[in-house]
C-alpha atoms as a PDB file:
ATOM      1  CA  UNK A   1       3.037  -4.166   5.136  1.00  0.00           C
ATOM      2  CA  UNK A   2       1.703  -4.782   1.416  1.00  0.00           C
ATOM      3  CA  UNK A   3       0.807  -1.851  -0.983  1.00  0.00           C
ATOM      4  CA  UNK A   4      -1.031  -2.999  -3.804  1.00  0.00           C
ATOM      5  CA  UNK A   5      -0.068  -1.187  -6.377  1.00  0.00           C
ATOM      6  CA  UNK A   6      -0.099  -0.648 -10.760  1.00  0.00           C
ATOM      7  CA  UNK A   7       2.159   0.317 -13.555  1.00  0.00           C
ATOM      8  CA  UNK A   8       2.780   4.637 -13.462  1.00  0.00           C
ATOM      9  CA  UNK A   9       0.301   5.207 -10.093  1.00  0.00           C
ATOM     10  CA  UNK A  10       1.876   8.562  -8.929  1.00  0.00           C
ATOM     11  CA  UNK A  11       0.426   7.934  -5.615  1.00  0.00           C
ATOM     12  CA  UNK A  12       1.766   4.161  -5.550  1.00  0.00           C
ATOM     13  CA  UNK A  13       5.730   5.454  -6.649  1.00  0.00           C
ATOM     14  CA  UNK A  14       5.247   7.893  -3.573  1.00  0.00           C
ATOM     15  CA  UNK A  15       4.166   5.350  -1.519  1.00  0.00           C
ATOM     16  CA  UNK A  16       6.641   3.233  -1.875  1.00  0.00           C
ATOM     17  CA  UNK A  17       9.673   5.815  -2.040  1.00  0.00           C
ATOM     18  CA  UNK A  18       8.071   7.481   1.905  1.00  0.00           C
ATOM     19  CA  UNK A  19       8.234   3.682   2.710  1.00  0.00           C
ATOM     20  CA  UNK A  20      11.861   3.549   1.727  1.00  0.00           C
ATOM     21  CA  UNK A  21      12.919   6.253   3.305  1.00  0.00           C
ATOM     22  CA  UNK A  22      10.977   5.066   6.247  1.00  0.00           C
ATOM     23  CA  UNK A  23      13.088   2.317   6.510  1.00  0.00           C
ATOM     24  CA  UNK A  24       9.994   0.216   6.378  1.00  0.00           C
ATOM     25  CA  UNK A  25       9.879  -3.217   4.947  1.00  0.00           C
ATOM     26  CA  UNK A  26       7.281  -3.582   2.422  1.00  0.00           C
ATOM     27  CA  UNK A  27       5.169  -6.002  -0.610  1.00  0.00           C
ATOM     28  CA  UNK A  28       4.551  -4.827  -3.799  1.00  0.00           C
ATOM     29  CA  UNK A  29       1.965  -6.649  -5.619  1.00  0.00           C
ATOM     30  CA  UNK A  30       0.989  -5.444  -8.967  1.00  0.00           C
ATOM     31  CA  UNK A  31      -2.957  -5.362  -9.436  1.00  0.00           C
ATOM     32  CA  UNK A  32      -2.953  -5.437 -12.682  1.00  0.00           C
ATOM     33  CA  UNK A  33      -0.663  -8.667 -13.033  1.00  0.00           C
ATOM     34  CA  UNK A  34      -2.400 -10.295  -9.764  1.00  0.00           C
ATOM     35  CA  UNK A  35      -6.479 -10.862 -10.539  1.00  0.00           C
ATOM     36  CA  UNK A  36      -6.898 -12.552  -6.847  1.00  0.00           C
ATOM     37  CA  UNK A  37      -4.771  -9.556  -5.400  1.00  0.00           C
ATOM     38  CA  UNK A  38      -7.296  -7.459  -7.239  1.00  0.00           C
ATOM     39  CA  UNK A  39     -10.138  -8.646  -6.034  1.00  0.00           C
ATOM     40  CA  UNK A  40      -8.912  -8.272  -2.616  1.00  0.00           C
ATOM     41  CA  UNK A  41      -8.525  -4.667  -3.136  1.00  0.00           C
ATOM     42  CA  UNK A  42     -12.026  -4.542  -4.669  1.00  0.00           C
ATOM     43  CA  UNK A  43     -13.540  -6.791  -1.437  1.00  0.00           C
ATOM     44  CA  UNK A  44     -11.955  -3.818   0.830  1.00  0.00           C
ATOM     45  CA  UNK A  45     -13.856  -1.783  -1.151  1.00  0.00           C
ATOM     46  CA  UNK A  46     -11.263  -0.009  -2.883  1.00  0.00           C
ATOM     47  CA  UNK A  47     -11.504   1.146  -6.230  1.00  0.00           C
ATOM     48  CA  UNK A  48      -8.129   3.170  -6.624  1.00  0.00           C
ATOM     49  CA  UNK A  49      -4.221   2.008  -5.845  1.00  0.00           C
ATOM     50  CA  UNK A  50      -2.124   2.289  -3.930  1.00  0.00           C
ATOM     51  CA  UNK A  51      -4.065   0.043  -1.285  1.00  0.00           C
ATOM     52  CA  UNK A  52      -1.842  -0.336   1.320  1.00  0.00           C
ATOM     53  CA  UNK A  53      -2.618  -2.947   4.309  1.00  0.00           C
ATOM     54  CA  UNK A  54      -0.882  -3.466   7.562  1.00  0.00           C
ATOM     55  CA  UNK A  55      -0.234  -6.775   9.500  1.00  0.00           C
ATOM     56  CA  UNK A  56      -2.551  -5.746  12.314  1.00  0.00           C
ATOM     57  CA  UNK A  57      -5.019  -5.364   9.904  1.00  0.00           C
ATOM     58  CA  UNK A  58      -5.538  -1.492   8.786  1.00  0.00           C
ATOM     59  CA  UNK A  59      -5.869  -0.724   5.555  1.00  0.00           C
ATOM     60  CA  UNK A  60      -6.352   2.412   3.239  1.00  0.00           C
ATOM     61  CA  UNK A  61      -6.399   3.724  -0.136  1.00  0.00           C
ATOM     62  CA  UNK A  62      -3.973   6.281  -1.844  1.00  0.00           C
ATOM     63  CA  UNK A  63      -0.790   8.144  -0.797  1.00  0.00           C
ATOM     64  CA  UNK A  64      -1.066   8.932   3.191  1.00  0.00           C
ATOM     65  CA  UNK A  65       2.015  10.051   4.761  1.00  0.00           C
ATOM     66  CA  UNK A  66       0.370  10.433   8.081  1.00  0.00           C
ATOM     67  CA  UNK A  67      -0.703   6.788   7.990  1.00  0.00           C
ATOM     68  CA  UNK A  68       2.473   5.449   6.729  1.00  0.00           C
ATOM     69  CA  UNK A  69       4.362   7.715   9.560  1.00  0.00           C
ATOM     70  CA  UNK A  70       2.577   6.104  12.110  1.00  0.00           C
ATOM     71  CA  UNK A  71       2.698   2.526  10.644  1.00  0.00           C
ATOM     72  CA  UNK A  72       6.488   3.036  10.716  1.00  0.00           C
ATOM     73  CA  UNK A  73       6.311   3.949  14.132  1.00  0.00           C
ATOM     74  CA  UNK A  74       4.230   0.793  15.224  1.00  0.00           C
ATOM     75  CA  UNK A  75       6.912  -1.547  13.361  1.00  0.00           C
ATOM     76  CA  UNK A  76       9.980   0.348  14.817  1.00  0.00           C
END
């Protein structure tokens, strides 16, 4: 799982802290150090972080704790 993320997102610190305590593995890529991992937010069509993408391919845009419950689930 990657969450594309930037410097004091609210959403992206909650994100990553549910993933945590998910026990979830996760990347952290900073949008606003990475200009390609930018642009790949933008090409999903994305214009807010976090972004957070899955290895079977989902994707989705800000804090979701149903989505990240049930990617947790897929993973366990």
């Amino acid at each position: 799982m990657t969450v594309y993320s930037k410097p004091a997102c609210v959403q992206c610190k909650a994100t990553e802290r549910a993933l945590t305590k998910l026990g979830v593995p996760f990347n952290k890529i900073d949008i606003t150090q990475d200009p390609q991992a930018r642009q790949h937010v933008l090409s999903l069509g994305y214009l807010q972080a976090p972004v957070v993408t899955t290895v079977d391919g989902e994707h989705w845009s800000g804090f979701r704790d149903d989505r990240l419950k049930i990617a947790a689930t897929r993973l366990a």
